[in-house]
Protein backbone atom coordinates (compact mmCIF):
# COMPACT_ATOMS: atom_id res chain seq x y z
CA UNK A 1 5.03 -7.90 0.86
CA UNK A 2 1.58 -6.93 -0.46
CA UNK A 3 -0.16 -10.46 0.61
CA UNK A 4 0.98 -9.27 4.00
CA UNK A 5 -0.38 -5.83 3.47
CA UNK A 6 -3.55 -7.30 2.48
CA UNK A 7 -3.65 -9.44 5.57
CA UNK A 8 -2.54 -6.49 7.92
CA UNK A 9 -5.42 -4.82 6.55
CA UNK A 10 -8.20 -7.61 6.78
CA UNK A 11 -6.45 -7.83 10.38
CA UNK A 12 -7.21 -4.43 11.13
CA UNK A 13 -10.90 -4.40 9.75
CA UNK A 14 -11.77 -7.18 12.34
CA UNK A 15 -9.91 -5.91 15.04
CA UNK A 16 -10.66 -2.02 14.85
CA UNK A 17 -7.09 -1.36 16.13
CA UNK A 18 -5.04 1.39 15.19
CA UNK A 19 -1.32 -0.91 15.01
CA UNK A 20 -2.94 -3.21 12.69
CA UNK A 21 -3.97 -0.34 10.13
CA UNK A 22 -1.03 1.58 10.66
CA UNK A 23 1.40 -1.33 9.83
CA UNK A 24 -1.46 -2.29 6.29
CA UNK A 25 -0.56 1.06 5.43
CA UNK A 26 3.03 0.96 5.72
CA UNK A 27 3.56 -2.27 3.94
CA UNK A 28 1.13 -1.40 1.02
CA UNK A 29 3.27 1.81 0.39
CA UNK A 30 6.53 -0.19 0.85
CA UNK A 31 4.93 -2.53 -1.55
CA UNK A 32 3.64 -0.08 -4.46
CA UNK A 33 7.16 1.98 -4.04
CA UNK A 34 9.14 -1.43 -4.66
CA UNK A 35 7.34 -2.38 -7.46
CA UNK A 36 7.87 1.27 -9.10
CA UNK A 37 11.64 1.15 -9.00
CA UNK A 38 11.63 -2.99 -10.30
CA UNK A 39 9.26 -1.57 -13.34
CA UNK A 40 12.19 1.50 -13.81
CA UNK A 41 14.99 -0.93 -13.62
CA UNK A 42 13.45 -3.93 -15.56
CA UNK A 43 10.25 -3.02 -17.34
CA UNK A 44 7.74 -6.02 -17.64
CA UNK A 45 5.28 -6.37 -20.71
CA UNK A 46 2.49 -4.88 -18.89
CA UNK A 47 4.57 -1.66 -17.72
CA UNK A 48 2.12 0.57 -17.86
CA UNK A 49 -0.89 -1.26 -15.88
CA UNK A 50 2.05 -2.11 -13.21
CA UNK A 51 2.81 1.36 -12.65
CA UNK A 52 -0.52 2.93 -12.85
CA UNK A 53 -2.03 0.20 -10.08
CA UNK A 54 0.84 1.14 -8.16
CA UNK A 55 0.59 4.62 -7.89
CA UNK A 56 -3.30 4.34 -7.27
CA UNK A 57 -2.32 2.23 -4.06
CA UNK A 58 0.57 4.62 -3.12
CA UNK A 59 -2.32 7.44 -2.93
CA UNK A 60 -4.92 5.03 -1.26
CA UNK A 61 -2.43 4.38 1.16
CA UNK A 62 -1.46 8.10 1.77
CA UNK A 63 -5.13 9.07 1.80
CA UNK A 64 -5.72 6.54 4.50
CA UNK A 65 -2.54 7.96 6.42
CA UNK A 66 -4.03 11.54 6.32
CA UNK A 67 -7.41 10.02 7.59
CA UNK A 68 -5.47 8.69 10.43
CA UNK A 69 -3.15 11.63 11.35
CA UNK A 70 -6.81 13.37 11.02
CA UNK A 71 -8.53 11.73 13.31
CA UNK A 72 -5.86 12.05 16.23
């Protein structure tokens, strides 16, 4: 789900279309909020570094969904 995010996103910076970004977005918070609640239920070794790279994407990802709503 996040190597599709990523893709979505290097979709949408070479076609400056708003579908493109819109759907990166959605996946990469889909993404970040999955791998949050498979750290809570089975915690890897690296627990920590999981979660914290997951909640800086979840706020990248809201950031760039207030830019959006923004610039409407």
């Amino acid at each position: 789900m996040l190597m599709l995010a990523i893709a979505m996103l290097a979709i949408a910076t070479v076609i400056p279309d708003r579908p493109f970004l819109v759907l990166g977005l959605s996946l990469v918070v889909g993404a970040s909020i999955s791998i949050l609640v498979r750290e809570a239920i089975a915690p890897s070794p690296q627990t920590r570094i999981t979660q914290i790279t997951a909640v800086l994407l979840l706020i990248i990802s809201i950031y760039g969904f207030a830019d959006i709503i923004k610039t409407l």
